[in-house]
Protein backbone atom coordinates (compact mmCIF):
# COMPACT_ATOMS: atom_id res chain seq x y z
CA UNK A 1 78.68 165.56 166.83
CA UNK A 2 75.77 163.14 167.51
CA UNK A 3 75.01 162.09 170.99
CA UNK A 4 75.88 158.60 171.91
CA UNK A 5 73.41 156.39 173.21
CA UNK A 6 75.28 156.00 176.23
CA UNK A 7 75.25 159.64 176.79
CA UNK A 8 71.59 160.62 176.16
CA UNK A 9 69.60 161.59 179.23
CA UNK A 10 67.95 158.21 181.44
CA UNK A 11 64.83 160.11 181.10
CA UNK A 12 64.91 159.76 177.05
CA UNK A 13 65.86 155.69 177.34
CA UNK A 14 62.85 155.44 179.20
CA UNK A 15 60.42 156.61 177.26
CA UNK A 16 62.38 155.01 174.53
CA UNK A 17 61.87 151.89 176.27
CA UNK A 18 58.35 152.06 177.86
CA UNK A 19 57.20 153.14 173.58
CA UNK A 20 59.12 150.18 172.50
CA UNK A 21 57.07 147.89 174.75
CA UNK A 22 54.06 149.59 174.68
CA UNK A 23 54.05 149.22 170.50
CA UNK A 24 54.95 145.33 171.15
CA UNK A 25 52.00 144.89 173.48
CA UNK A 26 49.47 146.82 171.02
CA UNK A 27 51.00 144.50 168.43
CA UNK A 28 50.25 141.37 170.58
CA UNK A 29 47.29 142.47 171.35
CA UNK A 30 45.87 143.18 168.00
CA UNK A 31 47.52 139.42 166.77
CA UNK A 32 45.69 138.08 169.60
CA UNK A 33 42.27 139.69 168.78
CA UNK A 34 42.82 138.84 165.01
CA UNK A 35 43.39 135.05 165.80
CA UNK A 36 41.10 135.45 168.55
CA UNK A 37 38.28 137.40 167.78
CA UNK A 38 35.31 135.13 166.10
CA UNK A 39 35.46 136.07 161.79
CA UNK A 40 31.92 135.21 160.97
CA UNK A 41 30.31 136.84 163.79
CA UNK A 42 26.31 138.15 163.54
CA UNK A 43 27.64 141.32 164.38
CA UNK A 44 30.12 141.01 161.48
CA UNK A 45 27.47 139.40 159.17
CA UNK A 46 25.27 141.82 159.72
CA UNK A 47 27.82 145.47 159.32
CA UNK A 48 28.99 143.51 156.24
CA UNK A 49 25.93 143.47 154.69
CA UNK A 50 24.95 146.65 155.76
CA UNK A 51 28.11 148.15 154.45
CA UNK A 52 27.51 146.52 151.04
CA UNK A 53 24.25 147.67 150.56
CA UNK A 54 24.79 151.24 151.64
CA UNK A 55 28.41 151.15 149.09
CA UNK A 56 25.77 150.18 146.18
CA UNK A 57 23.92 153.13 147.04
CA UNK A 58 20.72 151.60 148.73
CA UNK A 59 19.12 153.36 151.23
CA UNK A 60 16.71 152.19 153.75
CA UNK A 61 13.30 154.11 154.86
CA UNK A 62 12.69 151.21 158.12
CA UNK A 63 15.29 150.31 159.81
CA UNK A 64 14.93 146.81 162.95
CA UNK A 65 17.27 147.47 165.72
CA UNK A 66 17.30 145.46 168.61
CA UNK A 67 19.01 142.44 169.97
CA UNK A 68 18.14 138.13 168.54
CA UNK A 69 14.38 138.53 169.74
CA UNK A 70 14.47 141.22 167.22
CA UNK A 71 16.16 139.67 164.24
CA UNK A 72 14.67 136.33 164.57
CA UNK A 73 11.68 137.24 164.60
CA UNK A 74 10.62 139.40 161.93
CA UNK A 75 11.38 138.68 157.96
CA UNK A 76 12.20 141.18 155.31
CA UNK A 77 9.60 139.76 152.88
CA UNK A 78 6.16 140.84 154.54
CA UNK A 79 7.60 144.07 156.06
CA UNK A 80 8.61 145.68 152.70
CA UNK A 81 5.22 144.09 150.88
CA UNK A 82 2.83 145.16 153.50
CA UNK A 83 4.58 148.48 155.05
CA UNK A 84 5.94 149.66 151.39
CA UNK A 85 9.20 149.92 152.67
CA UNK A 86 12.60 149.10 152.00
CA UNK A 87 14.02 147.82 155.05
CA UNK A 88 16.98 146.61 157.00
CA UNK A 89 17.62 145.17 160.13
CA UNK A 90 20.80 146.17 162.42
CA UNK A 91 19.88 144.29 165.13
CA UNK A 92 22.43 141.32 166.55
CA UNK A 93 22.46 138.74 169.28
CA UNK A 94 22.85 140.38 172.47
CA UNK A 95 22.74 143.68 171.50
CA UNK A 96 21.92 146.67 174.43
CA UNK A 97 19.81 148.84 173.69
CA UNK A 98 22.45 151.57 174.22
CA UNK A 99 24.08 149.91 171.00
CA UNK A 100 20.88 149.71 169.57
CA UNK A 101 20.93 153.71 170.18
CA UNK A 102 24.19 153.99 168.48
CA UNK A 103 22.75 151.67 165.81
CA UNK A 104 20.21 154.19 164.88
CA UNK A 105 22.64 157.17 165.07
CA UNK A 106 24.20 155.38 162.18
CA UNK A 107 20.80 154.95 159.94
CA UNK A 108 19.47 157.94 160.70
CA UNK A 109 22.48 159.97 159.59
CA UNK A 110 22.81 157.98 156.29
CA UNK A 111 19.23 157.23 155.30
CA UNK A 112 16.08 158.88 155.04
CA UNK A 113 14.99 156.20 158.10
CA UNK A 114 10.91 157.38 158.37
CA UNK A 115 10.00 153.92 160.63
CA UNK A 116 11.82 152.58 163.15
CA UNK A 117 11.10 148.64 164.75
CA UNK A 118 12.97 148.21 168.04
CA UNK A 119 12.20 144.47 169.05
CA UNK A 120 13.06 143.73 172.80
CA UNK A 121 11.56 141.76 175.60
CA UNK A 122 10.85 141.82 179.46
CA UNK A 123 14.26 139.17 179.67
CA UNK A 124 16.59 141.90 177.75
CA UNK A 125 15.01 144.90 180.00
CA UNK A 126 15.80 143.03 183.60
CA UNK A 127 18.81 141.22 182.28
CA UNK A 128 22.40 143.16 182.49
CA UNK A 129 24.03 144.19 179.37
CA UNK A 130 26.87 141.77 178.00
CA UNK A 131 29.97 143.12 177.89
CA UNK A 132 31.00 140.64 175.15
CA UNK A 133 28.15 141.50 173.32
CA UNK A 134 28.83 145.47 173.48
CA UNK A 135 32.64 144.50 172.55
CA UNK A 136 31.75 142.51 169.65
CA UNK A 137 29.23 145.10 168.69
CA UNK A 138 31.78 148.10 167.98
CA UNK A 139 33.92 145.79 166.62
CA UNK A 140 31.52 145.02 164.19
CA UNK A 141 30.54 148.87 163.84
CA UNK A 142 34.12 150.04 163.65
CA UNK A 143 35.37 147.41 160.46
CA UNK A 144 36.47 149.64 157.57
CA UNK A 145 35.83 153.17 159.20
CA UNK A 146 37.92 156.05 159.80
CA UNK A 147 40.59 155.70 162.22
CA UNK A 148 39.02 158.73 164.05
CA UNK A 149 35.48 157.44 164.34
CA UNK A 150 37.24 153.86 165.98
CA UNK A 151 38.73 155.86 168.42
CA UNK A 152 35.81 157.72 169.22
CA UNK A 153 33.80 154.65 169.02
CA UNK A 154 36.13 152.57 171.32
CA UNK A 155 36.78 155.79 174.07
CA UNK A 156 33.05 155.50 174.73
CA UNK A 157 32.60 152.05 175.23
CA UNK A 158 35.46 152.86 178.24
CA UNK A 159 33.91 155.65 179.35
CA UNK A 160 30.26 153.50 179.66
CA UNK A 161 29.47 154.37 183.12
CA UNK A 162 28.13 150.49 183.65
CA UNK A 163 31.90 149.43 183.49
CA UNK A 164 34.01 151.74 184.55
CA UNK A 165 36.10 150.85 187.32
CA UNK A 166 35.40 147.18 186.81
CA UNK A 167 37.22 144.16 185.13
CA UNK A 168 35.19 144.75 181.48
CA UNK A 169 36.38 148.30 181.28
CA UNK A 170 40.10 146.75 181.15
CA UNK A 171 39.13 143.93 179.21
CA UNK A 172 37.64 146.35 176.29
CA UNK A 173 41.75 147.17 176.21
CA UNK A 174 41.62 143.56 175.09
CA UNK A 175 38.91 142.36 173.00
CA UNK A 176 40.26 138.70 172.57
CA UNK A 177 39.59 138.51 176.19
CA UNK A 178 35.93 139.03 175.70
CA UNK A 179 35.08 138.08 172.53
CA UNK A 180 36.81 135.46 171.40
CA UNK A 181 36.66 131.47 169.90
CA UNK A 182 37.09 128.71 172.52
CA UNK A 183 40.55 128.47 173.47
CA UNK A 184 42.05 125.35 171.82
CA UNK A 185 44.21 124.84 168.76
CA UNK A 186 41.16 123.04 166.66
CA UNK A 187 39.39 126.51 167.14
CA UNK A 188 41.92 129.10 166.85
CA UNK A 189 42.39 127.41 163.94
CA UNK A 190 39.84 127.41 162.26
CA UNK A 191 39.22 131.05 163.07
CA UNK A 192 42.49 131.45 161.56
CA UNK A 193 41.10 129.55 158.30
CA UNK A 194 38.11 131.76 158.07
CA UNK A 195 39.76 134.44 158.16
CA UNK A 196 42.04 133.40 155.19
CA UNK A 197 39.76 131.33 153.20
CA UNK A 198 36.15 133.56 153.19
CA UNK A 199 35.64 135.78 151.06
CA UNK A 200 33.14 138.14 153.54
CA UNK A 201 32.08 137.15 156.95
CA UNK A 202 28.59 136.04 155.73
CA UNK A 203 30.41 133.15 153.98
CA UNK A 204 32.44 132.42 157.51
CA UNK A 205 29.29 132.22 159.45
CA UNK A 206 27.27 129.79 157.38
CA UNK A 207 30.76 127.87 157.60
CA UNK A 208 30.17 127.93 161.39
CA UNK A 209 26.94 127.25 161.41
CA UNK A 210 25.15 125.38 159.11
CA UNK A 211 21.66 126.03 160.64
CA UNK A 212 22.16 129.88 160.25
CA UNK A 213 19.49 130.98 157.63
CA UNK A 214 20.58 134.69 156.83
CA UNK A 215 17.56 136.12 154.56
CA UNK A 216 19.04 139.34 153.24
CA UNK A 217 19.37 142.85 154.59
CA UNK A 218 20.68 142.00 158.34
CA UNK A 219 17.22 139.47 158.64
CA UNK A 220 18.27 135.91 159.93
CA UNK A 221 16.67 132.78 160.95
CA UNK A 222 17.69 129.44 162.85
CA UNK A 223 16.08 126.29 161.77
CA UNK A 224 15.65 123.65 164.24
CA UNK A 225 12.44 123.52 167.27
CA UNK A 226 12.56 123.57 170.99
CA UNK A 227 12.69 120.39 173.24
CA UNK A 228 9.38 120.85 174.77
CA UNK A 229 10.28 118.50 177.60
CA UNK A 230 13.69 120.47 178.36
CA UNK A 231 12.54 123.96 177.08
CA UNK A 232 16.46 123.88 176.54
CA UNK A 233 17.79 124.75 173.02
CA UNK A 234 18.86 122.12 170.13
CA UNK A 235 21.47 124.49 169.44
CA UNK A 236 22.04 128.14 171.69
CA UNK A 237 21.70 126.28 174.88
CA UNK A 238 19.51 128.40 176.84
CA UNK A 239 18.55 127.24 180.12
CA UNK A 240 14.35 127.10 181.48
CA UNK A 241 15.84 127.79 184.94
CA UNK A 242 17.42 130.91 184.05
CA UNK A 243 14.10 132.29 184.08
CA UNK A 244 12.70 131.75 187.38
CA UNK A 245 14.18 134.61 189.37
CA UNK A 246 14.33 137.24 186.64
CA UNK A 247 10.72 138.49 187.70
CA UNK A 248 12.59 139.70 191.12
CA UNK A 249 15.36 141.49 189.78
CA UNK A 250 13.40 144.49 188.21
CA UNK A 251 14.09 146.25 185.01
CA UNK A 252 17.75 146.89 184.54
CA UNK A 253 18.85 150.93 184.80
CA UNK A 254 21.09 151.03 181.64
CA UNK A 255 18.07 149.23 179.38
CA UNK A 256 15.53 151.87 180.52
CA UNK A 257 18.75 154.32 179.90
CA UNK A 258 18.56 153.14 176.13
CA UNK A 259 15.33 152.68 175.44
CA UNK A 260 14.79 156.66 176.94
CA UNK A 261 17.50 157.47 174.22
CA UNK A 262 16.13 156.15 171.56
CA UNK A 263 12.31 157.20 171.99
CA UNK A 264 13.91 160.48 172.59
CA UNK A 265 15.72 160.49 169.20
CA UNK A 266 12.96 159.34 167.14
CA UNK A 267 10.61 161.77 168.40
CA UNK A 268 12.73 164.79 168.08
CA UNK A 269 13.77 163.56 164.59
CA UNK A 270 9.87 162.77 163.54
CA UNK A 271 10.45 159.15 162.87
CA UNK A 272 7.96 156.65 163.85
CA UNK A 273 8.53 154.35 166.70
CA UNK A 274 7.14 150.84 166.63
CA UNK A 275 8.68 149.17 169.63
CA UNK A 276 7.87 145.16 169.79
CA UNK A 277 7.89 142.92 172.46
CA UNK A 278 8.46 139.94 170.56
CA UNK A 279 6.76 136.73 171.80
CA UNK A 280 7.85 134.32 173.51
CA UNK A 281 6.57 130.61 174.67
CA UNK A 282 4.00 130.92 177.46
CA UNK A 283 6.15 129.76 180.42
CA UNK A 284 8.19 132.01 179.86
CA UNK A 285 5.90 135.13 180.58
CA UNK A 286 4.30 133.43 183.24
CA UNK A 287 7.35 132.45 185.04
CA UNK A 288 7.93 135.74 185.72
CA UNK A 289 5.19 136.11 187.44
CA UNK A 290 3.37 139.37 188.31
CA UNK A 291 6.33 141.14 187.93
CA UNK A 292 5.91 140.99 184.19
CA UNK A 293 2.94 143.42 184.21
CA UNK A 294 4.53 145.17 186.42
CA UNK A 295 7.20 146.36 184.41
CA UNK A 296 6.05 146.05 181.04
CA UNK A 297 3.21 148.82 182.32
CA UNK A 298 6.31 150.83 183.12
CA UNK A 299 7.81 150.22 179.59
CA UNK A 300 4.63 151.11 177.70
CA UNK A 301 3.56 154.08 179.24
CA UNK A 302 7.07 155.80 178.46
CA UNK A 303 6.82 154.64 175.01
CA UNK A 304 3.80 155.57 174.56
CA UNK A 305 4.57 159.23 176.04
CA UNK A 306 7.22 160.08 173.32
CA UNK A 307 4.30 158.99 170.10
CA UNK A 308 5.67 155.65 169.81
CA UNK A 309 3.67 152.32 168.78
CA UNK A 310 4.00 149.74 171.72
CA UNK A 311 2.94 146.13 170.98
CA UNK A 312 3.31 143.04 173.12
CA UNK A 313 2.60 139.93 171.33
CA UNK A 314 2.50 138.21 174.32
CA UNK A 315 -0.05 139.58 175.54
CA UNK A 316 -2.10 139.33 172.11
CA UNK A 317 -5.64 137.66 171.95
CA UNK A 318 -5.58 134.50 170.53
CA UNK A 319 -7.91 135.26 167.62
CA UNK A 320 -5.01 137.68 166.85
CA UNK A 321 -1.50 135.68 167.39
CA UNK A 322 -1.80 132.29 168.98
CA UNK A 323 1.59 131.25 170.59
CA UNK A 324 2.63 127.97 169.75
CA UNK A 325 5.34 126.45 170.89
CA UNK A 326 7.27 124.24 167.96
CA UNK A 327 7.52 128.25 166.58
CA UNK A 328 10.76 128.26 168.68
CA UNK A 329 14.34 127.54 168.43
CA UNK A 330 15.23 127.68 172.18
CA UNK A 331 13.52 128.90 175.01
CA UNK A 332 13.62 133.03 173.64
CA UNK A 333 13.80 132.78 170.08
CA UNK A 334 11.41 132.19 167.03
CA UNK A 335 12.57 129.88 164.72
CA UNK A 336 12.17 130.60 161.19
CA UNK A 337 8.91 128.99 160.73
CA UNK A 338 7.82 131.05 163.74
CA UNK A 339 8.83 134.29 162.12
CA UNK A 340 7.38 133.29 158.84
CA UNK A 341 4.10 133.18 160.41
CA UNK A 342 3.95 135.55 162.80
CA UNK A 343 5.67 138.97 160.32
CA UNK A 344 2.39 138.74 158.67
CA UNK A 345 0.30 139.22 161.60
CA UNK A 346 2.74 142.58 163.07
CA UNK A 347 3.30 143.90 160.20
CA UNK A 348 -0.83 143.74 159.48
CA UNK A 349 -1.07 145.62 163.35
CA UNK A 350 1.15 147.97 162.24
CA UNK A 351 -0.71 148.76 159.45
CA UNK A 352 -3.49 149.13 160.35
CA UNK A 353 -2.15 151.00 163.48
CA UNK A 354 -0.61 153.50 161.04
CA UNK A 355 -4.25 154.04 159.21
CA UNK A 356 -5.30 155.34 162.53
CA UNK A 357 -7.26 152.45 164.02
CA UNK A 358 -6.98 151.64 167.69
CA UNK A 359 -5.50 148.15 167.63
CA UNK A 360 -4.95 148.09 171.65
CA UNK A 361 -8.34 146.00 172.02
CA UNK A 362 -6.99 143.17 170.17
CA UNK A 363 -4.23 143.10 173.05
CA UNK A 364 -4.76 142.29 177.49
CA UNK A 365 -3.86 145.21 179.18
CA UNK A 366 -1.23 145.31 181.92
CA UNK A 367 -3.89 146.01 184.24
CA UNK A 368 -6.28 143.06 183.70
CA UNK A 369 -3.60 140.38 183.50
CA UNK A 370 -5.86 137.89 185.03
CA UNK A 371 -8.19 138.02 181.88
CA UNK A 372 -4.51 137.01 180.24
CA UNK A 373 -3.66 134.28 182.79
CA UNK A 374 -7.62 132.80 182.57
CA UNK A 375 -7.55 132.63 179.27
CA UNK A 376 -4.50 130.46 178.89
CA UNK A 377 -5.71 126.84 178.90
CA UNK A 378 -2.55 124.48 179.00
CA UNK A 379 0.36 123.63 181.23
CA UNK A 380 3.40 125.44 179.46
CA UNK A 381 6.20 123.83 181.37
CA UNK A 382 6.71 122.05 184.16
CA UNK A 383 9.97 121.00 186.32
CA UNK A 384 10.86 120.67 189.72
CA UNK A 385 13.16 121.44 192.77
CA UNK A 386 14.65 118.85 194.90
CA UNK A 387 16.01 119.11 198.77
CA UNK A 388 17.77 117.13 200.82
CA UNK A 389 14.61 117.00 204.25
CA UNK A 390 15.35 114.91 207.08
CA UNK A 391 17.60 112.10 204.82
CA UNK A 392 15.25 112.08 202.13
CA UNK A 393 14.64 114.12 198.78
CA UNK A 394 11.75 115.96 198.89
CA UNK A 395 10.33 117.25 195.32
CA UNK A 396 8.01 120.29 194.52
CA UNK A 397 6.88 120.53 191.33
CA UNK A 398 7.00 123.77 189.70
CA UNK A 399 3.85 124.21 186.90
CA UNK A 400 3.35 127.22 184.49
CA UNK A 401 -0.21 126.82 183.37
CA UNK A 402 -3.36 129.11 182.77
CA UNK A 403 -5.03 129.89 186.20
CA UNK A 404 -8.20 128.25 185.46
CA UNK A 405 -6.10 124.55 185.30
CA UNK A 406 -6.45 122.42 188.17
CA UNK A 407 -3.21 120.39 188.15
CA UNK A 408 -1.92 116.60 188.92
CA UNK A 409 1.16 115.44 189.37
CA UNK A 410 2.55 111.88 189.27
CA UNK A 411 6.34 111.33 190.02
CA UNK A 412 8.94 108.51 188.71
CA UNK A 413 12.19 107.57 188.85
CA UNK A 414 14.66 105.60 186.11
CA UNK A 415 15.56 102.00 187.21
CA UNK A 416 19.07 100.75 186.17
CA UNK A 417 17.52 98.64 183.07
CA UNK A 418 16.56 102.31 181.85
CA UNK A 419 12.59 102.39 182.32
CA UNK A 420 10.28 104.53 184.65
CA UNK A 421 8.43 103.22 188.00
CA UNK A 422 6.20 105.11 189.97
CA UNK A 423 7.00 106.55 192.80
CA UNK A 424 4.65 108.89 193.70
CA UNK A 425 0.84 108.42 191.95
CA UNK A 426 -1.47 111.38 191.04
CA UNK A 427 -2.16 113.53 192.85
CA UNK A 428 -2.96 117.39 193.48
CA UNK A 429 -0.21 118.03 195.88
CA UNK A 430 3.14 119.49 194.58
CA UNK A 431 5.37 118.28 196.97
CA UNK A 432 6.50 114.54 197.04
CA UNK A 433 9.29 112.44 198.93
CA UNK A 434 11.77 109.62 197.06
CA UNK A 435 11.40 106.67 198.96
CA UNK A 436 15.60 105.57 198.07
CA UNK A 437 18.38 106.28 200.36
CA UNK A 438 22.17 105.75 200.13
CA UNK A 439 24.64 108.13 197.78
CA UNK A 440 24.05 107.95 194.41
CA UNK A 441 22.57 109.89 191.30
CA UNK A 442 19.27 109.20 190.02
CA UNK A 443 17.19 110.40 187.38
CA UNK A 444 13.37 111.69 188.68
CA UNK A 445 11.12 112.49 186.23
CA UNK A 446 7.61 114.20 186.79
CA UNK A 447 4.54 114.50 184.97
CA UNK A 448 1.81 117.03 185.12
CA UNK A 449 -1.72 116.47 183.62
CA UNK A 450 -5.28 118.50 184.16
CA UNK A 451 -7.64 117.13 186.39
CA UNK A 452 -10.02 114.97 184.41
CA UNK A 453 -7.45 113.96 182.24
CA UNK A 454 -6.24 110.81 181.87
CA UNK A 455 -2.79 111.13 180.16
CA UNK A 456 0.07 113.56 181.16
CA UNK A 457 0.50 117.20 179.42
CA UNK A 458 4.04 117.67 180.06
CA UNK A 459 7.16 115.86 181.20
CA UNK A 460 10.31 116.70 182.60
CA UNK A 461 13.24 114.67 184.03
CA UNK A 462 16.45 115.44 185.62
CA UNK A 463 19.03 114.14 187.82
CA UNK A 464 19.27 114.36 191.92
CA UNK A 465 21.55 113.54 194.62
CA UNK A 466 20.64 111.02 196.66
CA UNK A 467 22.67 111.12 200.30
């Protein structure tokens, strides 16, 4: 006679119990991430594609891995002409290079991958990982594979020994929580919509975002330029003053950890290395200061111990790449124009690197980076930081320039009819004092110029506190 439910051990009602609301949690938890969880992602674009291309049967001899730096910059066009290849490019915004390593696993075990690009910078080496970034990543990676590999996939990302035992290693239990489209109804749904409505995530992200320019084969493109005055982005929103402490941070642990990984795989798998250090505007290098060398000497000579090609366009000659500055899209990233002209010139270094000529001359060494800073002839950027001295705000103006520039600064501030006065003439000395007391906001704005010049070279304005 079957046992009543009343009569069946406690033990067996509570694992009854504790399965029921475990399988309504996972069931919450994937609604959550589905409504949640950005359709249209890079990530997602970029899998897609990559999916696609490898279901027709296509198979890919180069393979770009890397995070944005990586994928903005370079174009499918001039790679395949110049190199011979066919080529596709797996990187995505934000992307470790401990993805990137996973990445490759991927190509290598489905292609006959004889070049690899890895495109990075000194910002993604000193920066920590982003555990959004990693989250969205596998996400991306997992779509449409085995249910074993997803697990696998997913177990490791836990078991990532930068977040175990802290708030992202829970959080990757919950991907909404990382990954996810702002929080309000108008954006949930829409997400929602996307979901329904596109046919493949490609189609959702050029829904999102109209400036997207995706190019084919993982390769995409932003169009839009930097606001030299602001070095702040017309559309990602990256800040200038995120930059000046990164030179004092050092390179971060788990980036060297990748980058060792994948040098390691391509040279025990024979596959050439090209690893790029994309460009990026001036001030940005040299508001890292000497710290850039520094490291970057570090990141070459490992690279260049396991056979790999190491190029820093930064630190090109200008007769080779000349860095210009409306080539951007924010303060990190080559717009598409910028890409469009400078693929040409790498892949043409690469080329003629792979014929066996030594292209290193054509390049400042670590070593000599005052030859680099003297032969930089312009004020990049310039800002400034305010504090509160004695009841007045005191300004010091902050100047990225070559180091053969003798600099002059002239300070203003905005009346309440909207235009400038002088407060402060020009003058060699950084530091200056606002002359207005009494609480209030009030928007400063400074301008730098060369001596011998007679109108400003850069601008910058923001607001201060006035006490």
């Amino acid at each position: 006679m079957p046992t009543s439910d009343a009569r069946r051990p406690s033990w067996l009602r509570w694992i009854l119990t504790a399965l029921c609301v475990l399988a309504a949690l996972v069931a919450l938890d994937v609604a959550l991430t589905w409504a949640l969880e950005p359709y249209g992602s890079n990530s997602d674009s970029v899998w897609y594609e990559y999916r696609q291309a490898t279901a027709e049967g296509a198979q890919f001899d180069t393979v770009v891995i890397g995070s944005s730096v990586a994928q903005d910059s370079l174009q499918p066009g001039p790679i395949d002409e110049a190199l011979g290849a066919n080529s596709f490019c797996l990187a995505s915004p934000g992307q470790s290079l401990e993805s990137s390593y996973e990445a490759l696993k991927v190509a290598l075990d489905e292609h006959p991958v004889r070049r690899v690009i890895l495109g990075t910078s000194y910002t993604q080496l000193a920066e920590e990982p982003w555990a959004n970034s990693n989250m969205a990543f596998v996400q991306a990676l997992c779509n449409g594979q085995p249910f074993g590999e997803q697990v696998a996939r997913y177990l490791r990302l836990l078991a990532n020994p930068d977040y175990v035992g802290t708030v992202s290693s829970l959080s990757f239990l919950m991907p909404f929580t990382l990954s996810h489209v702002s929080y309000t109804p108008s954006a949930i749904l829409g997400n929602i919509h996307n979901r329904l409505e596109c046919a493949t995530p490609l189609e959702a992200q050029a829904r999102i975002d109209g400036s997207w320019v995706p190019l084919g084969n993982g390769y995409a493109n932003y169009e839009g330029q930097v606001n030299p005055e602001t070095l702040g982005a017309n559309l990602l929103g990256v800040n200038h003053l995120d930059y000046l402490g990164l030179g004092g941070k050092g390179l971060n642990e788990s980036e060297l950890r990748g980058l060792r990984q994948i040098c390691e795989l391509c040279e025990a798998q024979g596959v050439e290395l090209v690893v790029l250090v994309a460009p990026h505007p001036r001030f940005e290098v040299l508001s890292i200061g000497e710290a850039y060398p520094a490291g970057m000497a570090e990141v070459q000579e490992y690279v260049t111990s396991h056979g790999a090609l190491y190029l820093d366009f930064n630190m090109a000659h200008q007769d080779l790449y000349d860095i210009w500055e409306g080539d951007f899209i924010d303060a990190t990233h080559l717009n598409r124009q910028g890409a469009e002209r400078f693929t040409p010139v790498f892949v043409d270094v690469v080329k003629r690197a792979e014929s066996g000529e030594d292209v290193s001359a054509q390049f400042y060494a670590y070593d000599r980076y005052d030859e680099y800073l003297a032969s930089l002839d312009g004020i990049y950027y310039v800002c400034f930081e305010d504090e509160h001295v004695d009841g007045k705000v005191q300004l010091t103006a902050i100047a990225y320039a070559g180091s053969r520039c003798q600099l002059e600064y002239a300070f203003e501030m905005q009346k309440d009819d909207g235009n400038w006065t002088r407060v402060r003439d020009w003058s060699s000395d950084p530091v200056a004092t606002l002359p207005d007391e009494g609480y209030r906001f009030l928007n400063v704005r400074i301008l730098a110029r060369q001596a011998g010049a007679t109108e400003p070279e850069r601008s910058h304005y923001q607001t201060v506190t006035l006490l």
